[in-house]
Protein backbone atom coordinates (compact mmCIF):
# COMPACT_ATOMS: atom_id res chain seq x y z
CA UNK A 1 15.65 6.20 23.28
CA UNK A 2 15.26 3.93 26.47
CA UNK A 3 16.05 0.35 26.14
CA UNK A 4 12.40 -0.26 26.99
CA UNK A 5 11.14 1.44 24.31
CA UNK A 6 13.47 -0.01 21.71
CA UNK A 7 12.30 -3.20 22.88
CA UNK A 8 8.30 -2.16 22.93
CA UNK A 9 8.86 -0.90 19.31
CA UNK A 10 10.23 -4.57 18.13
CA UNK A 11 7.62 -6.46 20.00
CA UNK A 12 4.93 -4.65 17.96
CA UNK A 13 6.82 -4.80 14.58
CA UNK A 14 6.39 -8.71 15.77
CA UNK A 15 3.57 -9.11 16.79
CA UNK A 16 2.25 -7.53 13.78
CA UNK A 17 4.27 -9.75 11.44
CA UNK A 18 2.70 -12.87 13.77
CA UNK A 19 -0.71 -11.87 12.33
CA UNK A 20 -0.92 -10.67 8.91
CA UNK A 21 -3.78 -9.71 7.13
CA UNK A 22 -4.41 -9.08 3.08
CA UNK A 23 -6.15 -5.62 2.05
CA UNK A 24 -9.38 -4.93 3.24
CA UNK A 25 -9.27 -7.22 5.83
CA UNK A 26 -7.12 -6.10 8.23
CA UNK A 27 -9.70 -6.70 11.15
CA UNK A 28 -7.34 -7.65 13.88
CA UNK A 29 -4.24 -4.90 12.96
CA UNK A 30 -6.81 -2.49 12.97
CA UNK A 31 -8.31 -3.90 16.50
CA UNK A 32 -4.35 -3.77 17.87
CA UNK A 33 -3.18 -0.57 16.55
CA UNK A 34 -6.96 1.23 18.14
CA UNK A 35 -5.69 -0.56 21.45
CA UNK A 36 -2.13 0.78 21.35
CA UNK A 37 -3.91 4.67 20.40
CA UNK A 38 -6.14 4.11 23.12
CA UNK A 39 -3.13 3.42 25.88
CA UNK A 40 -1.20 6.32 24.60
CA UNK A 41 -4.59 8.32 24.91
CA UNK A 42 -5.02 9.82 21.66
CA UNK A 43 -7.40 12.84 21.12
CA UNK A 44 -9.85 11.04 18.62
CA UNK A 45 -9.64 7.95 16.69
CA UNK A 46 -11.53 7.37 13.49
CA UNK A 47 -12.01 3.97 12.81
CA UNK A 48 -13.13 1.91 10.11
CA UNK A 49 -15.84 3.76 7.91
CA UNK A 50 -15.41 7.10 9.72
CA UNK A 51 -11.71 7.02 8.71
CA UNK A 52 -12.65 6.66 4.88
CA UNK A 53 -14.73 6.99 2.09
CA UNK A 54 -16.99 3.72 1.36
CA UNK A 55 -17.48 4.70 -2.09
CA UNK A 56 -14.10 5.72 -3.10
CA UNK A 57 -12.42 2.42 -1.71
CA UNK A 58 -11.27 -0.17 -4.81
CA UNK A 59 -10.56 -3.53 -5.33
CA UNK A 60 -12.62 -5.39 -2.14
CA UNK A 61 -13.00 -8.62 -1.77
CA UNK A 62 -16.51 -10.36 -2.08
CA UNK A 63 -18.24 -11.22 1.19
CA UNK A 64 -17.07 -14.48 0.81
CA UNK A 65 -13.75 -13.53 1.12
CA UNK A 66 -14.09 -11.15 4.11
CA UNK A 67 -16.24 -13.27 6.28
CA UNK A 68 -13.70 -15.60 6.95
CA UNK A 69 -11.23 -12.91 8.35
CA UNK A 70 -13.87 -11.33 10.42
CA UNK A 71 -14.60 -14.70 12.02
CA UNK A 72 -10.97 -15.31 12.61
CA UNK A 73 -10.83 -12.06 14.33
CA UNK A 74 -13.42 -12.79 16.76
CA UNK A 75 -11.45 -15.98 17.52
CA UNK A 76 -8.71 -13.79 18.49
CA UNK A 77 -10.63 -12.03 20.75
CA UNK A 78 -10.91 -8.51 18.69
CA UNK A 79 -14.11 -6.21 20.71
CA UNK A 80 -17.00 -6.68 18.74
CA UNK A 81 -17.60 -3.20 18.68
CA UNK A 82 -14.81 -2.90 16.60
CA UNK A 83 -15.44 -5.85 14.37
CA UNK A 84 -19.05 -3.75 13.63
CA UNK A 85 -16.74 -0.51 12.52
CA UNK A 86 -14.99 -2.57 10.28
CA UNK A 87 -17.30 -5.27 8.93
CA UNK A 88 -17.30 -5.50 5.20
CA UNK A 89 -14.14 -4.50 4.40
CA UNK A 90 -13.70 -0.98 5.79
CA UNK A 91 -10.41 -1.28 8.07
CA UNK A 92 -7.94 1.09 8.57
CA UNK A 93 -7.27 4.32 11.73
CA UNK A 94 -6.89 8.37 11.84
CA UNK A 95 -5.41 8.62 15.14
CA UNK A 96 -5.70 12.72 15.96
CA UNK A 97 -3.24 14.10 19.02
CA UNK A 98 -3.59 17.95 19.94
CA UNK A 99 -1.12 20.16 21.39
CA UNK A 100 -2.46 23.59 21.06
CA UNK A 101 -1.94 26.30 18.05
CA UNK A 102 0.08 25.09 15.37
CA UNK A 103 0.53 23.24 11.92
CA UNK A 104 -1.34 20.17 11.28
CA UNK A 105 1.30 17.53 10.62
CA UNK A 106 0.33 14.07 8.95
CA UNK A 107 2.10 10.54 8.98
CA UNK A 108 0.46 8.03 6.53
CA UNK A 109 1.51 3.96 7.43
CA UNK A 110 -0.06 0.88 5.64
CA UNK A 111 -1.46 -2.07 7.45
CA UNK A 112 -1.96 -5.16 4.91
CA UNK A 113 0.23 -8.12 4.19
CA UNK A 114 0.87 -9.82 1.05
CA UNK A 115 -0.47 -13.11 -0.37
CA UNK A 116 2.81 -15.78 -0.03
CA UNK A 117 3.55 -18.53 2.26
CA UNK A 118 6.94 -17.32 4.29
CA UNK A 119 9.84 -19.19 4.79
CA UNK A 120 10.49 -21.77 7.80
CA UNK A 121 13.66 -22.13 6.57
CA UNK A 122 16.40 -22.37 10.02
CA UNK A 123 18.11 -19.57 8.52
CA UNK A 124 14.92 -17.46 8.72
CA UNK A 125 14.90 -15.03 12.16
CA UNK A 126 10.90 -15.00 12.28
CA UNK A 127 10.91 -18.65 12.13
CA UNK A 128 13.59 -19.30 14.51
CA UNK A 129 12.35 -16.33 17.12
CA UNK A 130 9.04 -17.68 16.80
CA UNK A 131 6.85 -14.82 14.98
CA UNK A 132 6.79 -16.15 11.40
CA UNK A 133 3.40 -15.78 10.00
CA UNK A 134 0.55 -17.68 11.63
CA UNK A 135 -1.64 -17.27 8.35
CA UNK A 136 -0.37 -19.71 6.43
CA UNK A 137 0.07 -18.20 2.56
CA UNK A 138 0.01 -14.47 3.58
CA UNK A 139 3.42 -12.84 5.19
CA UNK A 140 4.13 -9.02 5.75
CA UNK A 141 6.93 -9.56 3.10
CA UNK A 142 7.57 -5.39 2.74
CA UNK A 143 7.80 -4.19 5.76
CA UNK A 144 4.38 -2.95 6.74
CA UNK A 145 4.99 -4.39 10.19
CA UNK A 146 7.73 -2.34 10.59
CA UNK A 147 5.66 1.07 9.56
CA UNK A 148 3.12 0.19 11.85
CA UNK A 149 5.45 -0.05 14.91
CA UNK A 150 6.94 2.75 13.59
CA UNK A 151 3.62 5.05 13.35
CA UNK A 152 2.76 3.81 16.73
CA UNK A 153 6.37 5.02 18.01
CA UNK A 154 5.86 8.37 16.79
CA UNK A 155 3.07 9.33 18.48
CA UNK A 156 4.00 8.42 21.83
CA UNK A 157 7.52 10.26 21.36
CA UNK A 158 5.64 13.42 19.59
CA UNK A 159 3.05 13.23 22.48
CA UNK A 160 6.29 13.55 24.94
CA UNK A 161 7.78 16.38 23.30
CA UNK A 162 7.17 19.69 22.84
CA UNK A 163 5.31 19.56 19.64
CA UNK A 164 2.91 22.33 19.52
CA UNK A 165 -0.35 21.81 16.79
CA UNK A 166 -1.92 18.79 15.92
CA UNK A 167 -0.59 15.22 14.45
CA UNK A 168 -2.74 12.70 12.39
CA UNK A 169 -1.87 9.72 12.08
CA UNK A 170 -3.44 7.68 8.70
CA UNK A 171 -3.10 4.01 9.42
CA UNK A 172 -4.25 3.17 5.61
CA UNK A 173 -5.35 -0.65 4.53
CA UNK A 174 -5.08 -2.30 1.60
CA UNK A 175 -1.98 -0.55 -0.24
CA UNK A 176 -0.28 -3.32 -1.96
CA UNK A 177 -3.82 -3.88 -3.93
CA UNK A 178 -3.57 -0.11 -4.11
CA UNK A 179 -7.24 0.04 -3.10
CA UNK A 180 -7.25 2.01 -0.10
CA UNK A 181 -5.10 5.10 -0.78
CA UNK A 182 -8.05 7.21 -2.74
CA UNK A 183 -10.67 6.36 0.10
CA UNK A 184 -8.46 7.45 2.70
CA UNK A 185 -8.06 10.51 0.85
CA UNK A 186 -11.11 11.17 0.69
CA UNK A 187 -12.57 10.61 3.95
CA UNK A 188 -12.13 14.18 5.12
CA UNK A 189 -9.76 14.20 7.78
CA UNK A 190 -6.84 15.14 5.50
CA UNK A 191 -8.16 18.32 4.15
CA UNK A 192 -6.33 20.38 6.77
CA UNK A 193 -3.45 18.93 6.63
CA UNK A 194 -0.15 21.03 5.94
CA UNK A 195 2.52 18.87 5.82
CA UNK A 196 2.48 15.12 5.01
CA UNK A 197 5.22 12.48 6.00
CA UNK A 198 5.29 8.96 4.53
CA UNK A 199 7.47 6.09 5.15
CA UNK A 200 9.05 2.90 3.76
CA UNK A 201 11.34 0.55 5.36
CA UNK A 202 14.28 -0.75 3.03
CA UNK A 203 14.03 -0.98 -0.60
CA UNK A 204 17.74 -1.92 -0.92
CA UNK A 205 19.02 0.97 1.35
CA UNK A 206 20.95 -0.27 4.49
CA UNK A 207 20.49 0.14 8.44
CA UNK A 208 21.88 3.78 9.16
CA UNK A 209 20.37 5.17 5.71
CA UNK A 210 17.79 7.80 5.12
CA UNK A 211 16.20 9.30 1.84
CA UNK A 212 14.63 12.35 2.54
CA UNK A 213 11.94 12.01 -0.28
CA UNK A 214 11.68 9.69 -3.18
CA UNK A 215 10.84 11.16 -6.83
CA UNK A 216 8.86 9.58 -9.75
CA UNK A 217 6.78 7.05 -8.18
CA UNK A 218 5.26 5.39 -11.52
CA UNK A 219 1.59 6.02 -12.04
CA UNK A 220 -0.54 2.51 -12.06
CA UNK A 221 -3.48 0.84 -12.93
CA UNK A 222 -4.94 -2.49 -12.29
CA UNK A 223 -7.45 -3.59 -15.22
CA UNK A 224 -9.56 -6.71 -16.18
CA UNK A 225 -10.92 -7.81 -19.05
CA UNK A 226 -13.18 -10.39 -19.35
CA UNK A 227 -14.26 -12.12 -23.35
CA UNK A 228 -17.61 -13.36 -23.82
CA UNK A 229 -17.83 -16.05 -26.93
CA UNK A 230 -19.76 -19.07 -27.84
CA UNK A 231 -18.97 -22.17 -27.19
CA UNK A 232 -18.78 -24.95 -29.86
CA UNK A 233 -17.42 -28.06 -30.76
CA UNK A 234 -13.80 -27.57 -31.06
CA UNK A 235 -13.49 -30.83 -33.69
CA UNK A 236 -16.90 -30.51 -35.13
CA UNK A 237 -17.97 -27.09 -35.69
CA UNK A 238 -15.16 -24.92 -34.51
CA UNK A 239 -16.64 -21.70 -36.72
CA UNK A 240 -20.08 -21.42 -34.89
CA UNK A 241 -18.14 -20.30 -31.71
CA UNK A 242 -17.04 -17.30 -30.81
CA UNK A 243 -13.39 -18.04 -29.76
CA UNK A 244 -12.77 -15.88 -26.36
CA UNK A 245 -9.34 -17.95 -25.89
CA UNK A 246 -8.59 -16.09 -29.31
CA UNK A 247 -9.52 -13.06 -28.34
CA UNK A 248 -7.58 -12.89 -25.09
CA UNK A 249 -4.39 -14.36 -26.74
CA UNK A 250 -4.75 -11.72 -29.73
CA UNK A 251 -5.19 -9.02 -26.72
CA UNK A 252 -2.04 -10.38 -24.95
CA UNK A 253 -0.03 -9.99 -27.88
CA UNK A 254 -0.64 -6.93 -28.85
CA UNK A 255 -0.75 -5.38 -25.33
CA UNK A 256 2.80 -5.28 -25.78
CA UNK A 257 3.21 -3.99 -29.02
CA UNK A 258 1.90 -1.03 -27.39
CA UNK A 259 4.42 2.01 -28.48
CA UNK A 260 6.09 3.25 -26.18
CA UNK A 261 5.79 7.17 -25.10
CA UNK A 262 8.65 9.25 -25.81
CA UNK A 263 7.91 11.88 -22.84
CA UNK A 264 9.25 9.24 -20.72
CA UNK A 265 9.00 5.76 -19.42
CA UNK A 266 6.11 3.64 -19.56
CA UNK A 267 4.87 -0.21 -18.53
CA UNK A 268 2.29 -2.90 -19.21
CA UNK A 269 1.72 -6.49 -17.81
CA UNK A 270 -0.51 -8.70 -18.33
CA UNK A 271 -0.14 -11.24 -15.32
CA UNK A 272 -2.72 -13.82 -15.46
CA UNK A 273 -5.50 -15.60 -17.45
CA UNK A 274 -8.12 -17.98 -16.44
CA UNK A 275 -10.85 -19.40 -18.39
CA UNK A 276 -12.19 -22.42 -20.28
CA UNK A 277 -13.32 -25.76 -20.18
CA UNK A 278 -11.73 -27.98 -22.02
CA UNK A 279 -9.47 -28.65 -25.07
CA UNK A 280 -12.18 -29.68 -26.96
CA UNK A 281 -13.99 -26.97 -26.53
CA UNK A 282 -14.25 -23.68 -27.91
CA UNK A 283 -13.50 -21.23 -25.15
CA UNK A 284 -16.75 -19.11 -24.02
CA UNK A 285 -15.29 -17.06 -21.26
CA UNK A 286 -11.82 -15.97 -20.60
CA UNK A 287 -10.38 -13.24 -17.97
CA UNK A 288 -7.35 -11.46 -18.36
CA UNK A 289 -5.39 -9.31 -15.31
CA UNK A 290 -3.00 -6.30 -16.65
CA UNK A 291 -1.56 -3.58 -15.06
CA UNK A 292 -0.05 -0.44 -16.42
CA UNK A 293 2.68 2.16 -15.29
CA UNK A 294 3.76 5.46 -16.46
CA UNK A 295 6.53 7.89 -15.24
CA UNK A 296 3.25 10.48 -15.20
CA UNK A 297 -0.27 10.11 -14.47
CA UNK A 298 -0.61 10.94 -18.16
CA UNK A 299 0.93 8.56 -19.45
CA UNK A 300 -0.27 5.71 -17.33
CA UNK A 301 -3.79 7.29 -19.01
CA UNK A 302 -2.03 7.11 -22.20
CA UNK A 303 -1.22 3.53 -21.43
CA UNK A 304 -4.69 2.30 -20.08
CA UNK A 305 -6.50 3.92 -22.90
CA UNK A 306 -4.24 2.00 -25.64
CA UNK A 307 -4.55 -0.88 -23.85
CA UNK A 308 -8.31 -0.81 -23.54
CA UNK A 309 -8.52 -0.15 -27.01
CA UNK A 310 -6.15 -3.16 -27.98
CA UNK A 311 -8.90 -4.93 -26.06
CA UNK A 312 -11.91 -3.94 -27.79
CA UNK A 313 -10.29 -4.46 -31.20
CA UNK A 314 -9.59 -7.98 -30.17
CA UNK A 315 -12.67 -8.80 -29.04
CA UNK A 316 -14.21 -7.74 -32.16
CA UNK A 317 -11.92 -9.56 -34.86
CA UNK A 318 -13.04 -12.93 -32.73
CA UNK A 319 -16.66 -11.94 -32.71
CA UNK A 320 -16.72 -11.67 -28.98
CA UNK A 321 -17.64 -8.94 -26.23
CA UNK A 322 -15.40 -7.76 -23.95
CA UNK A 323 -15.76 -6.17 -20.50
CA UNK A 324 -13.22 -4.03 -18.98
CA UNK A 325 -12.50 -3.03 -14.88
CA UNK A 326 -10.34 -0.89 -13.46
CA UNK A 327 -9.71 -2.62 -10.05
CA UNK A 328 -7.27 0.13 -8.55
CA UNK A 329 -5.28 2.42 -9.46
CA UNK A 330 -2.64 5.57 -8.23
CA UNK A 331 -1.46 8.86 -9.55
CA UNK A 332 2.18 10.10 -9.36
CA UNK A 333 2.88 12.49 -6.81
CA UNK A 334 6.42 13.74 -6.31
CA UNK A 335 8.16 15.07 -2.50
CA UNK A 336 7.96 18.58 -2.57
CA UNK A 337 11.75 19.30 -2.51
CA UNK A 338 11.39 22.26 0.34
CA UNK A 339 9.67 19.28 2.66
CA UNK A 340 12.40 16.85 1.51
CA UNK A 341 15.56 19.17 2.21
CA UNK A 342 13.79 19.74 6.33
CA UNK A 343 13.84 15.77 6.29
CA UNK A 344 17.35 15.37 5.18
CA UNK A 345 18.73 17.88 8.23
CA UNK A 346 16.61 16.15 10.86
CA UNK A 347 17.63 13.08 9.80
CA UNK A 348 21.50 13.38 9.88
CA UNK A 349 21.27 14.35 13.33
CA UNK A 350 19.98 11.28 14.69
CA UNK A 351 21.48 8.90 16.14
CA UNK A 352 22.23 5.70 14.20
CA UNK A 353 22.03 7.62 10.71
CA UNK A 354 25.25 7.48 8.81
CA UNK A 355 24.15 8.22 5.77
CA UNK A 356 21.19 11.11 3.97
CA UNK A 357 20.57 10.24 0.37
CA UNK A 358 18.81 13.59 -0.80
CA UNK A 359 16.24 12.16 -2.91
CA UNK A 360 16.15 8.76 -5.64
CA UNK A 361 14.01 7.47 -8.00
CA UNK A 362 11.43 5.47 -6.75
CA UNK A 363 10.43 3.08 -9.73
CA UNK A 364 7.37 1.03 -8.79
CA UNK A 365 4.07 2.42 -7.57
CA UNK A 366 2.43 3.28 -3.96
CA UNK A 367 -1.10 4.55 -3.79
CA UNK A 368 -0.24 7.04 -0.80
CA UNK A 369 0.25 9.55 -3.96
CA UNK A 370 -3.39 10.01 -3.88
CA UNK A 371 -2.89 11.54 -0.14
CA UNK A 372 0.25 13.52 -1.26
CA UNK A 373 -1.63 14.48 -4.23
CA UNK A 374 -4.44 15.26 -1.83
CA UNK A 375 -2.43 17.81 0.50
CA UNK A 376 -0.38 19.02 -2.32
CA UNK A 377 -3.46 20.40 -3.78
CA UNK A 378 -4.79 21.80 -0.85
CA UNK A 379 -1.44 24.25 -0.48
CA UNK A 380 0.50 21.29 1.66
CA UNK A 381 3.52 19.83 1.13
CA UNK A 382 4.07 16.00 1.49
CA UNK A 383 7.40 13.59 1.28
CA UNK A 384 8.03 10.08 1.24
CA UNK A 385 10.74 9.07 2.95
CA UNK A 386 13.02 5.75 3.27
CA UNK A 387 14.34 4.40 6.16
CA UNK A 388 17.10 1.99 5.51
CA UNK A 389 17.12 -1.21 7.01
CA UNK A 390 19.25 -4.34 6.52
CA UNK A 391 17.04 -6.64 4.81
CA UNK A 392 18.61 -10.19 3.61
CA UNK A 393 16.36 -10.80 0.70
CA UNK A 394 13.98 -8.56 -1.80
CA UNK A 395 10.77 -7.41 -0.55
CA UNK A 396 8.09 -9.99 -1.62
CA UNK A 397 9.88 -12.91 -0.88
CA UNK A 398 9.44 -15.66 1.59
CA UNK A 399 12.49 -15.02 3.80
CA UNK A 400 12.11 -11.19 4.07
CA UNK A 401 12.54 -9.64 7.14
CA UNK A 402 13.87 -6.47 8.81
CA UNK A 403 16.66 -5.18 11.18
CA UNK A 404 14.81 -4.17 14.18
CA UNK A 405 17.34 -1.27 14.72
CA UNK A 406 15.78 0.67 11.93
CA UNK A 407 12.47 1.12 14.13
CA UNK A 408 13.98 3.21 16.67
CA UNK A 409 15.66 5.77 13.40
CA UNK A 410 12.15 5.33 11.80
CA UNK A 411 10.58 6.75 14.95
CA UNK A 412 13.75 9.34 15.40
CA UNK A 413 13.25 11.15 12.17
CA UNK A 414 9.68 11.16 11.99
CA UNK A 415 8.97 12.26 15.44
CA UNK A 416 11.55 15.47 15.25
CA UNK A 417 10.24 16.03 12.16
CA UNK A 418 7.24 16.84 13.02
CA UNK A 419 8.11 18.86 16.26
CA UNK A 420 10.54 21.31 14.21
CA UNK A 421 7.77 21.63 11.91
CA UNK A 422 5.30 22.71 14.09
CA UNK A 423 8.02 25.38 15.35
CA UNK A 424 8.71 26.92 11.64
CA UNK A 425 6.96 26.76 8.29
CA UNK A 426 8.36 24.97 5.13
């Protein structure tokens, strides 16, 4: 790979980390990343609500909350043709190239950024090389930048090759609320795929490693519940209310009293609470957030329906009502190991590689399993792959950031993935 291109592929990873956007409203990543298709002259490009399904999207913001992005946007300079496409939360790019007969190869990417003020700490190479985030309390703090630049990579270097078939690119939004996996799914444009690449920068594995295809992402599923008391005199008459501070607390507790499955591991949080009005006063409203995780689908169901239950039964003992959400959610979906092993070969004979890890356990959650779940289902097979990269904190911190060498193996391994696939079937 040409110096210039190295270079081209780390001033998009940082750009992108200049501007990040939360989930849903990624109006100005979406406006970049159609520019970039468009100068590599792509075949098609979906955008915005012809790359999803409206009804199948979860956890968007209000109005309220999107207006302001779309405004800041416009300030920017993003074409207001494409701020109409994506108005109202519906962000996110299928990028289509054809060359000729062959398989139809996907690569899925995510575009949002996560809620946290980064670091302007000296020590910090954004900060210092001038693109830490100019949105002050939102950072791309797992690498998302770097798929982007990545995705973007791979389809100029698969348009140069000799690929034969067709490549689609999914540039999904709002993963790390895990809303935007299931709409993406089902906005029709995946249904012929027949193999399915994902990718993921770090996640503790160095520059110059490679995991062909992660196993046992956890099953998850982001829930509400909101109490509904009376409110009374907390001094004065504290038995004619209907105590929804109780309620919640007796939920809480409970939630993790939850048994445990023993077909394998399972997980439940409850993160936050907000509610009330003052000490002396018998709480009337209260809303919990919780999340739950299994090793399967199953028993992340298993999980959510206990829970749920805990919640009702709460609600009642503290004469209350209770209303419950699921926000978002993702099944598991495992790399096919056939997909994973192809992955694995490419990948050790690229340059900068110096070490294939077969396959690992995953251990958190990603909602592209509803598109590998999606393909899988169809006859496809999909993997999720890692591309090391020396990272000197955790992901989700404020002083996050990646090596920009692992771009260029990103693009490497992706891009001659997809052109031996398209000479021989999996």
């Amino acid at each position: 790979m040409s110096y210039d291109v190295r270079h081209r592929l780390a001033d998009l990873r940082q750009a992108f980390h200049r501007h990040p956007e939360p989930g849903w409203r990624e109006f100005r990543t979406t406006a970049r990343v159609v520019d970039e298709l468009e100068r590599l002259d792509v075949d098609d490009l979906a955008v915005g609500r012809e790359a999803l399904s409206t009804a199948d999207r979860m956890a968007v913001p209000d109005e309220a909350d999107l207006e302001p992005w779309l405004e800041r946007a416009r300030e920017a300079g993003v074409r207001e043709d494409l701020l109409e496409r994506t108005a109202g939360g519906h962000t996110g790019v299928v990028a289509t190239l054809e060359r000729g007969e062959g398989p139809t190869v996907g690569l899925r990417v995510d575009l949002d950024a996560i809620s946290m003020a980064e670091s302007s700490a000296e020590d910090h190479r954004p900060a210092t090389d001038g693109f830490r985030s100019e949105h002050e309390g939102y950072m791309h703090a797992c690498g998302h930048d770097a798929h982007i630049a990545i995705a973007l990579g791979t389809v100029e270097a698969v348009k140069d090759s000799d690929f034969s078939g067709t490549l689609k690119v999914f540039f999904q939004p709002a993963e790390e609320i895990s809303g935007g996996g299931k709409a993406m799914a089902e906005g029709g444009y995946l249904d012929d795929v027949d193999y399915l690449l994902a990718i993921h920068v770090g996640l503790d594995h160095p520059t110059g490693e490679v995991v062909a295809g992660i196993e046992k992402p956890l099953a998850m599923a982001h829930l509400t519940a909101t109490f509904e008391g009376a409110s009374a005199h907390a001094g004065k008459a504290p038995n004619e209310g209907g105590n929804a501070m109780q309620a919640a607390a007796t939920a809480i507790q409970n939630a993790y009293a939850i048994p445990r499955h023993s077909d394998g591991m399972t997980r439940v949080n409850v993160g936050r609470i907000e509610g009330g009005t003052a000490s002396n006063v018998i709480a009337e409203e209260i809303t919990i957030e919780a999340e739950v995780r299994g090793e399967t689908t199953g028993l992340m169901e298993y999980m959510r329906t206990e829970l749920e239950r805990v919640c009702y039964a709460a609600a009642e003992m503290h004469d209350c009502d209770v209303t419950l959400r699921v926000i978002s959610e993702s099944p598991c979906a495992d790399s096919h190991p056939a997909l994973r092993d192809l992955v694995g070969r490419i990948a050790r004979e690229v340059d900068g590689v110096e070490r294939v890890v077969p396959t690992t356990e995953f251990g958190v959650s990603e909602d592209v399993t509803y598109l590998m779940e999606r393909v899988q289902e169809n006859g496809g097979l999909a993997s999720y792959l890692v591309v090391g990269t020396d990272h000197p904190t955790s992901h989700h911190t404020p002083t996050f950031d990646v090596d920009d060498a692992s771009l260029e193996i990103g693009v490497s391994v992706l891009a001659e993935t997809a052109v031996e696939l398209s000479k021989r079937r999996v």
